[in-house]
N, C-alpha and C. Protein backbone atom coordinates (compact mmCIF):
# COMPACT_ATOMS: atom_id res chain seq x y z
N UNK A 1 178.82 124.76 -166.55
CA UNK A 1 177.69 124.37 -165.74
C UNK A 1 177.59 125.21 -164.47
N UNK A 2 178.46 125.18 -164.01
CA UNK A 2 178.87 126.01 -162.82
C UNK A 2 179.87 127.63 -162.62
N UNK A 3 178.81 128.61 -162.18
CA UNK A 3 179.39 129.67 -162.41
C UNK A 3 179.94 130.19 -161.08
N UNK A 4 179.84 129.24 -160.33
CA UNK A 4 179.85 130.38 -158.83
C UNK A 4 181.52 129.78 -158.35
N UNK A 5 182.49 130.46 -158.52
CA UNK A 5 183.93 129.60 -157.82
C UNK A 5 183.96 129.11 -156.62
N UNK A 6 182.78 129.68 -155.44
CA UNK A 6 183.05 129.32 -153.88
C UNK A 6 182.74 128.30 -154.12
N UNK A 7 181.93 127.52 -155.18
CA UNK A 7 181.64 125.74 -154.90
C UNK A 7 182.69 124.98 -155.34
N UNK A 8 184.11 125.55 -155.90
CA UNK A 8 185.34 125.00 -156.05
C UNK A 8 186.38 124.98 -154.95
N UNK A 9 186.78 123.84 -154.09
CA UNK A 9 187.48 124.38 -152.91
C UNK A 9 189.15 123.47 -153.24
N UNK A 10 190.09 124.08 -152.78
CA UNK A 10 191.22 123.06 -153.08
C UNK A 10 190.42 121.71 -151.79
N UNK A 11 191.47 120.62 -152.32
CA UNK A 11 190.99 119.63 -151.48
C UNK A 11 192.63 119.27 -150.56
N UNK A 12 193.36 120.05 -150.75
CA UNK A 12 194.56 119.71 -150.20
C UNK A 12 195.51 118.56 -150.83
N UNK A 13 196.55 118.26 -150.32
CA UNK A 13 197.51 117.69 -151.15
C UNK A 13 196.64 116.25 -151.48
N UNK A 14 196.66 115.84 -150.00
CA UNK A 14 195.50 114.51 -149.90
C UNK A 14 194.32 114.06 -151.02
N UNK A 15 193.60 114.92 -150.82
CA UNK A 15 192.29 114.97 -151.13
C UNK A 15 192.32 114.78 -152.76
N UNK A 16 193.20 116.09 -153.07
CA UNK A 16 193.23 116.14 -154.63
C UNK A 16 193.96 114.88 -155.27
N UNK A 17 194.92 114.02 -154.39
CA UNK A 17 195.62 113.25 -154.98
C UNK A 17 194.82 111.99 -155.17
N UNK A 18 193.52 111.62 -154.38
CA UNK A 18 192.64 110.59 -154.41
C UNK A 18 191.59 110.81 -155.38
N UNK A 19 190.83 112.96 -155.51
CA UNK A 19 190.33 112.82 -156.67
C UNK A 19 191.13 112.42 -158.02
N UNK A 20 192.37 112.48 -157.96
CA UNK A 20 192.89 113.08 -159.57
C UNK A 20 193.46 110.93 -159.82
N UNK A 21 193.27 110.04 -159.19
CA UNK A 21 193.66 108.77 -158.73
C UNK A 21 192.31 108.05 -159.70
N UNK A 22 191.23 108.80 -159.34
CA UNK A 22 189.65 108.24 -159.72
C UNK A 22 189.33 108.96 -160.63
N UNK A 23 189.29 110.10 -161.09
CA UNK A 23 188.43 110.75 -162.28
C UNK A 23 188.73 110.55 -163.29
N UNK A 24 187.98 110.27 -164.84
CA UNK A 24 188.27 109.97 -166.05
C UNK A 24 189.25 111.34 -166.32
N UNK A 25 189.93 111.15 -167.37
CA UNK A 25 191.05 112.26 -167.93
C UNK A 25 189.96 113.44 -168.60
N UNK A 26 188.23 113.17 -169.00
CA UNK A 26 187.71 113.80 -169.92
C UNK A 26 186.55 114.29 -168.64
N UNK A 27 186.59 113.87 -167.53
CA UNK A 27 185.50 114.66 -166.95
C UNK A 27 185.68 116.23 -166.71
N UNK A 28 185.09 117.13 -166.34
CA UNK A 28 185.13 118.37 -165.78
C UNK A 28 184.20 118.49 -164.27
N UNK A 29 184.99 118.98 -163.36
CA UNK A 29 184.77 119.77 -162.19
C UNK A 29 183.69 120.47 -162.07
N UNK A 30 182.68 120.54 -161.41
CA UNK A 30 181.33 121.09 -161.30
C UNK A 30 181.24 121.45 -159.90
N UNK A 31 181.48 120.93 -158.70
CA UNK A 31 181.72 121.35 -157.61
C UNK A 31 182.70 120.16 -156.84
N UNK A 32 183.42 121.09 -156.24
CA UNK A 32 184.61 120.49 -155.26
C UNK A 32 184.28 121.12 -153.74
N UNK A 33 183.61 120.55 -153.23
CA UNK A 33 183.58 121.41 -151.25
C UNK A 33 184.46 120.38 -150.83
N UNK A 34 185.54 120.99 -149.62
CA UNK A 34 185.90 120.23 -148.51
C UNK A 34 185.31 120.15 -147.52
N UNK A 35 184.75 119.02 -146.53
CA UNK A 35 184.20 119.15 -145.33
C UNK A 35 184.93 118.77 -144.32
N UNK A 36 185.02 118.95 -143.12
CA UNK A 36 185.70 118.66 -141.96
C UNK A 36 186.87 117.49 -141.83
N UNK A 37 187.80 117.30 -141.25
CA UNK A 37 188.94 116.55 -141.38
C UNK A 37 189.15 114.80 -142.19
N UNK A 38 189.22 115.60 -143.59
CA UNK A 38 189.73 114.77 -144.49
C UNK A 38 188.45 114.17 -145.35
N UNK A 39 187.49 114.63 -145.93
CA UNK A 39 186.59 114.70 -146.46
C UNK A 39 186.65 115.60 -147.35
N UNK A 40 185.62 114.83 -148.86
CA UNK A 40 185.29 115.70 -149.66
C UNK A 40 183.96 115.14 -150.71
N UNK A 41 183.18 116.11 -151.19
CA UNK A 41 182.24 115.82 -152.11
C UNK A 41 182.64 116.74 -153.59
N UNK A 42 182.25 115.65 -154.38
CA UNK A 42 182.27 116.50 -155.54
C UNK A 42 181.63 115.56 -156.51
N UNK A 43 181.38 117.05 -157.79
CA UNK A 43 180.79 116.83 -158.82
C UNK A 43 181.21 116.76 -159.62
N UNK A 44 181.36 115.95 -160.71
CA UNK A 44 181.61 116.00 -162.12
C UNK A 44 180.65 116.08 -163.14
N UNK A 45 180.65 116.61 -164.73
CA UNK A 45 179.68 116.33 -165.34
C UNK A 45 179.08 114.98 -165.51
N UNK A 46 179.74 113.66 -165.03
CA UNK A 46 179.25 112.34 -165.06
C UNK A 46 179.20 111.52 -163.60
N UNK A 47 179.70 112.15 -162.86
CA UNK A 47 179.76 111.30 -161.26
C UNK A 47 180.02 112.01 -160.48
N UNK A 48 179.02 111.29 -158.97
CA UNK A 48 179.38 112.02 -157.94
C UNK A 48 180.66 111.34 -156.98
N UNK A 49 181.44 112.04 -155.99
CA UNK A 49 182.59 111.40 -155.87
C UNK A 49 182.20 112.02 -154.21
N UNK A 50 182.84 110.93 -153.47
CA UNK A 50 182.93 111.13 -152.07
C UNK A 50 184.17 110.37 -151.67
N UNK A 51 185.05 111.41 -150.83
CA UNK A 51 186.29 110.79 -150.65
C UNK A 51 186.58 111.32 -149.49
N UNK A 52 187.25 110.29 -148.72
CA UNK A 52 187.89 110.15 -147.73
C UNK A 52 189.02 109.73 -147.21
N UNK A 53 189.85 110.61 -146.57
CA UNK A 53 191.23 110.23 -146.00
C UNK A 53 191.49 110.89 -144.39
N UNK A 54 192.54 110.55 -143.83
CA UNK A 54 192.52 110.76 -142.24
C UNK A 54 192.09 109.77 -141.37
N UNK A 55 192.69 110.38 -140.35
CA UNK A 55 191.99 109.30 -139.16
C UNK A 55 190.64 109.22 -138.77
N UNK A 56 190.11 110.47 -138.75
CA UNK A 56 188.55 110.69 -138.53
C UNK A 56 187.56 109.83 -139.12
N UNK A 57 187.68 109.48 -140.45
CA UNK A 57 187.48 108.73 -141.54
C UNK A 57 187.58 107.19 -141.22
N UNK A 58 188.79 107.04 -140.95
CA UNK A 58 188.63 105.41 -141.16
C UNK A 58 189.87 105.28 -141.80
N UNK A 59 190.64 106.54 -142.15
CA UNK A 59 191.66 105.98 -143.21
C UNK A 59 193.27 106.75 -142.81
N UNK A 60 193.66 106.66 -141.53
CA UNK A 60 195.02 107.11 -141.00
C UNK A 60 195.97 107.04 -141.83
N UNK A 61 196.18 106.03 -142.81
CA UNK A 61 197.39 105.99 -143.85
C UNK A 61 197.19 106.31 -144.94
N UNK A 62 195.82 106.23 -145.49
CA UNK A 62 195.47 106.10 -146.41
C UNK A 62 194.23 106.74 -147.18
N UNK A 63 193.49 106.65 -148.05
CA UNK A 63 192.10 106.86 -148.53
C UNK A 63 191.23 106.23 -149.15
N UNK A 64 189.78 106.54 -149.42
CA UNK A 64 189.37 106.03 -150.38
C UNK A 64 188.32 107.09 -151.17
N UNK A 65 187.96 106.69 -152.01
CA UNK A 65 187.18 107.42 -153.11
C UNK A 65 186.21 106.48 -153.86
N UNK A 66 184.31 107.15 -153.72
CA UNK A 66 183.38 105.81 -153.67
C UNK A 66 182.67 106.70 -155.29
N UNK A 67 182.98 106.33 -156.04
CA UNK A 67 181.79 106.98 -157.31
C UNK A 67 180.51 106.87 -157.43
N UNK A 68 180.22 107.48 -157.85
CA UNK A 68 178.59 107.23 -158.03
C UNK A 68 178.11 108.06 -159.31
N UNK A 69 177.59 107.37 -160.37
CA UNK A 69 177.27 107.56 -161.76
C UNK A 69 175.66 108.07 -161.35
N UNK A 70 175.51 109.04 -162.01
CA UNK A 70 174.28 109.74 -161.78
C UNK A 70 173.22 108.86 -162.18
N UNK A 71 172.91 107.97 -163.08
CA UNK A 71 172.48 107.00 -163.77
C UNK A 71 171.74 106.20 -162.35
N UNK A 72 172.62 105.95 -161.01
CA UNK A 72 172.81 105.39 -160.57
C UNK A 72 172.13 105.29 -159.14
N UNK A 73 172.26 106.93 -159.11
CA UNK A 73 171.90 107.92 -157.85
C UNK A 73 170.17 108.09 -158.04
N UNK A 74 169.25 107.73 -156.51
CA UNK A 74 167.85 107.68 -156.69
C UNK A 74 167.76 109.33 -155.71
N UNK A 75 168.63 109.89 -155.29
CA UNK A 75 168.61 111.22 -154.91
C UNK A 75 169.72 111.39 -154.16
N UNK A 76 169.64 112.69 -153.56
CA UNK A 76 170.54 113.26 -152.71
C UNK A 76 169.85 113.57 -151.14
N UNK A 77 170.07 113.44 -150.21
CA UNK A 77 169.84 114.37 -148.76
C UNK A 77 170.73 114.95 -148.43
N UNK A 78 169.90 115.91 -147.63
CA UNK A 78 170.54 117.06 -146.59
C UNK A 78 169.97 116.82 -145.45
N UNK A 79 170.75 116.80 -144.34
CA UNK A 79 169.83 117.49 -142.98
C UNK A 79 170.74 118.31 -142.40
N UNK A 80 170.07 119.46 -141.81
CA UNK A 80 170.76 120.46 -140.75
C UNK A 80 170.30 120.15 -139.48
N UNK A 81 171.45 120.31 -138.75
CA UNK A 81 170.96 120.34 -137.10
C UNK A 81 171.11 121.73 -136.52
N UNK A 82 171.53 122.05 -135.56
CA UNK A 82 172.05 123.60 -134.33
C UNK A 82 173.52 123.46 -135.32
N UNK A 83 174.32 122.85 -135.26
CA UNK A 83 175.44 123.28 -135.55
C UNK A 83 175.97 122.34 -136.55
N UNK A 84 175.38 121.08 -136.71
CA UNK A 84 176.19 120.13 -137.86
C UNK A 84 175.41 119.99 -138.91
N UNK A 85 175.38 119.11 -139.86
CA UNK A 85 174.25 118.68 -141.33
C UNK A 85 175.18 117.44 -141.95
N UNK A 86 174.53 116.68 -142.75
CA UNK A 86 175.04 115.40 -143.35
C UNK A 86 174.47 115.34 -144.72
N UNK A 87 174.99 115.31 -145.55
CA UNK A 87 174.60 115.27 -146.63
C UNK A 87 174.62 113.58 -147.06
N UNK A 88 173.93 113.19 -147.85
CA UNK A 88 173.71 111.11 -147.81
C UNK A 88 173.17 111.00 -149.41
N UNK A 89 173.88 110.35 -150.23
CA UNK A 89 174.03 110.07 -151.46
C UNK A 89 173.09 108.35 -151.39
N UNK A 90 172.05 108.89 -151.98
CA UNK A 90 171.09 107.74 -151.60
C UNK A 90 170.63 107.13 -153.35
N UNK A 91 171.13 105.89 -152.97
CA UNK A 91 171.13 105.28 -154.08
C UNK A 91 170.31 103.56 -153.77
N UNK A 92 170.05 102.17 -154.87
CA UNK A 92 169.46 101.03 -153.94
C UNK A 92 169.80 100.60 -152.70
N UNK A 93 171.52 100.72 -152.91
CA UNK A 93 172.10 100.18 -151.92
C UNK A 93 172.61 100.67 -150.51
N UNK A 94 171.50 101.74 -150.50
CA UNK A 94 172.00 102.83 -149.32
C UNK A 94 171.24 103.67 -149.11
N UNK A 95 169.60 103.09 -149.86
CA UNK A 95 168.77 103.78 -148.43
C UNK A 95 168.05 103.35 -147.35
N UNK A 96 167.36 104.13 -146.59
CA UNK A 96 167.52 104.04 -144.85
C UNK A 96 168.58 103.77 -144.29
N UNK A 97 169.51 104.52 -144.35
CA UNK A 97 170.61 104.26 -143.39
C UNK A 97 170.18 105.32 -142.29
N UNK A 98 169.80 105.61 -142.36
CA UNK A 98 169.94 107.36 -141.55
C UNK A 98 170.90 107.52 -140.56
N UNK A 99 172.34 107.49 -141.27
CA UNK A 99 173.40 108.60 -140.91
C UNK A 99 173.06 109.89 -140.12
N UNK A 100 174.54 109.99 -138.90
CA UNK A 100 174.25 111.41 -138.40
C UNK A 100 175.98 111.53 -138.05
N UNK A 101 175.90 112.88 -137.70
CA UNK A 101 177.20 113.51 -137.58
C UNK A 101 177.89 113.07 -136.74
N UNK A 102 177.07 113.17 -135.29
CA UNK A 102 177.76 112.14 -133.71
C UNK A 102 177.76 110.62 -133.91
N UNK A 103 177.54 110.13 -135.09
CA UNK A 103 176.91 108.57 -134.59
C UNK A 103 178.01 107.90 -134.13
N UNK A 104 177.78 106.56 -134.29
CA UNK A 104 179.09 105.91 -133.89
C UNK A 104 178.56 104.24 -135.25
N UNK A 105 179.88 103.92 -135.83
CA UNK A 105 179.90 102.87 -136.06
C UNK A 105 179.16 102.57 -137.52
N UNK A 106 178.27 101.90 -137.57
CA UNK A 106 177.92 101.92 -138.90
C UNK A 106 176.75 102.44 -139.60
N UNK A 107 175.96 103.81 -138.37
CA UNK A 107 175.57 104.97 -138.64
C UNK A 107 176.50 105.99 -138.53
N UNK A 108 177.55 105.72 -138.73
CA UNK A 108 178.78 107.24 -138.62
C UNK A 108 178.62 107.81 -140.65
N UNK A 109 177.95 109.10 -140.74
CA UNK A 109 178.32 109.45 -141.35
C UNK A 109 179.89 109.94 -141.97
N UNK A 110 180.73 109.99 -140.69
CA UNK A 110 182.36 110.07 -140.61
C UNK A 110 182.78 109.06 -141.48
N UNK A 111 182.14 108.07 -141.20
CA UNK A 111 183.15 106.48 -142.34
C UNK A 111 182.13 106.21 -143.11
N UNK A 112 181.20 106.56 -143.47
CA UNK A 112 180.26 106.29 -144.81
C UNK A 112 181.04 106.02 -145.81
N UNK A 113 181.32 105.81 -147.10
CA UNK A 113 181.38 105.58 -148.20
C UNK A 113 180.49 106.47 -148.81
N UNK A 114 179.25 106.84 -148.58
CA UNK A 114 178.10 107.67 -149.34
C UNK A 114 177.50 108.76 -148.30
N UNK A 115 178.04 109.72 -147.40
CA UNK A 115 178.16 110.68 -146.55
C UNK A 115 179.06 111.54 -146.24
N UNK A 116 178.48 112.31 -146.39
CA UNK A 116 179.54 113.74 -145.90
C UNK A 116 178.80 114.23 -144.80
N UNK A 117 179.73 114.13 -143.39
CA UNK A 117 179.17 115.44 -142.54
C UNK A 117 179.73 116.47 -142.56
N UNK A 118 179.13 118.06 -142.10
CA UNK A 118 179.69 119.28 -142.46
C UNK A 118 179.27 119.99 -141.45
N UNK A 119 179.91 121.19 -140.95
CA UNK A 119 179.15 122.48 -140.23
C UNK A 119 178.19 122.80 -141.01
N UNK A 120 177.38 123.62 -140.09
CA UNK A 120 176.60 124.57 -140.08
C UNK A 120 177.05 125.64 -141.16
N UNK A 121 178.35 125.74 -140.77
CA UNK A 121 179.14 127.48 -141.32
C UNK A 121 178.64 126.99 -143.38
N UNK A 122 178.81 125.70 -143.45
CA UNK A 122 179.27 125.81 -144.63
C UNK A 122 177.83 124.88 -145.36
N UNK A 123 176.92 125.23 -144.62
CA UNK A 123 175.55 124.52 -144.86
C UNK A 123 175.07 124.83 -146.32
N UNK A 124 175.06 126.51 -146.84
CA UNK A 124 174.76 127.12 -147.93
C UNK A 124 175.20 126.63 -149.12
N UNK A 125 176.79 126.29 -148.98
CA UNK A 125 177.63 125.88 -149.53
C UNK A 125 177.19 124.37 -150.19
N UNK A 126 176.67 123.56 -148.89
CA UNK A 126 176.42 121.65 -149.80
C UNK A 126 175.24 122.29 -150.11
N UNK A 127 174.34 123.29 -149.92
CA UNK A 127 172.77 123.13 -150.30
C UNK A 127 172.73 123.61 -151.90
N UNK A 128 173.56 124.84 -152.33
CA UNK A 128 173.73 124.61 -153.69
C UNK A 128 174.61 123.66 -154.42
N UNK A 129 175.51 122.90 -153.71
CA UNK A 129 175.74 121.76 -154.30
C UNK A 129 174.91 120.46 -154.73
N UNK A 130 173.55 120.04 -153.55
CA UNK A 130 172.97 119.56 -153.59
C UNK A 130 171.57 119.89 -154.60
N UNK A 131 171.70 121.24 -155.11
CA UNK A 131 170.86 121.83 -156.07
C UNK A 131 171.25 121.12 -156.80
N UNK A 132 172.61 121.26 -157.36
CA UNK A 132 173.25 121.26 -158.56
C UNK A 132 172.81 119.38 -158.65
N UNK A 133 173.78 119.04 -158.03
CA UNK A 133 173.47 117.16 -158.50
C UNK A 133 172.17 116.84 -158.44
N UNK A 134 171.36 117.41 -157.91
CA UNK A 134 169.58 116.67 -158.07
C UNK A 134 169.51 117.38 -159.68
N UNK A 135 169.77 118.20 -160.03
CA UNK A 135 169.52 118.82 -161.31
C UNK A 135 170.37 117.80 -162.09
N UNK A 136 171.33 117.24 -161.97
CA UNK A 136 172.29 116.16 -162.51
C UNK A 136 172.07 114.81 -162.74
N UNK A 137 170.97 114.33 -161.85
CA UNK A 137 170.36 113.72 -161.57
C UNK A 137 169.36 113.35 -162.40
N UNK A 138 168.44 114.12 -161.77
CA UNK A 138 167.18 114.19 -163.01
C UNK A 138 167.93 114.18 -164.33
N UNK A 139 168.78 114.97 -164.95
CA UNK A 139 168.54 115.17 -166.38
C UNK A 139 169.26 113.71 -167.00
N UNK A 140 170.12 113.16 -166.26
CA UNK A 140 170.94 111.61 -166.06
C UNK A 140 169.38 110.23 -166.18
N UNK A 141 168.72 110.79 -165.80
CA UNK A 141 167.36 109.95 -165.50
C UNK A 141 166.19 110.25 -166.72
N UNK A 142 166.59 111.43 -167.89
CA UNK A 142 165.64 111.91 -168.56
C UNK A 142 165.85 110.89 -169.94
């Protein structure tokens, strides 16, 4: 599905140990980005996965990992700012939130369950990711 390797990123010892905790034994990897301290989005051919560990997060000891079955998913967002962007996995139960990068509390895209915030640097990076799952999407919906 995916030809380009930069949308494969290690997720670190952490990260990978919470994806590999949640994914079926038969899915395949479609995109893996890491975003800023202890975050990650990814794709599988059947679910989208958002996981979180660290303090930044919400999760100093620990992690969590929120699935989302494409079946399931009513789209994806992006927004860019000067220097940050949030990507927001918008499904019944989670839209209008409007998440942001600075927020605090239970607009913190930081402790979302269904948000990733990211730099700027690596904006290109979620925007063909975010290609990819709306294309995942739709065809999940066809």
């Amino acid at each position: 599905m995916n030809n380009n390797t930069s949308l494969i990123e290690s997720l670190g010892s952490r990260g990978e140990k919470h994806l590999a905790a949640n994914m079926q034994p038969s899915e395949k990897i479609v995109v893996k980005l890491k975003a800023p301290w202890g975050q990650a989005f990814v794709l599988t051919d059947r679910h989208i996965y958002i996981i979180k560990w660290g303090y930044m997060t919400g999760n100093t000891f620990g992690g969590r990992c929120t699935a989302f079955d494409y079946r399931n998913v009513v789209g994806i967002e992006i927004k860019k700012n000067l220097i940050t962007g949030t990507l927001e996995v918008i499904s019944a139960a989670t839209q209008n939130a409007n998440l942001g990068y600075w927020a605090q509390k239970q607009s913190s895209a930081w402790k979302s369950n269904y948000a990733i915030p990211f730099t700027t640097q690596k904006f290109n990076l979620f925007q063909q990711a975010v290609n990819i799952a709306r294309g995942l999407i739709n065809k999940s919906h066809s």
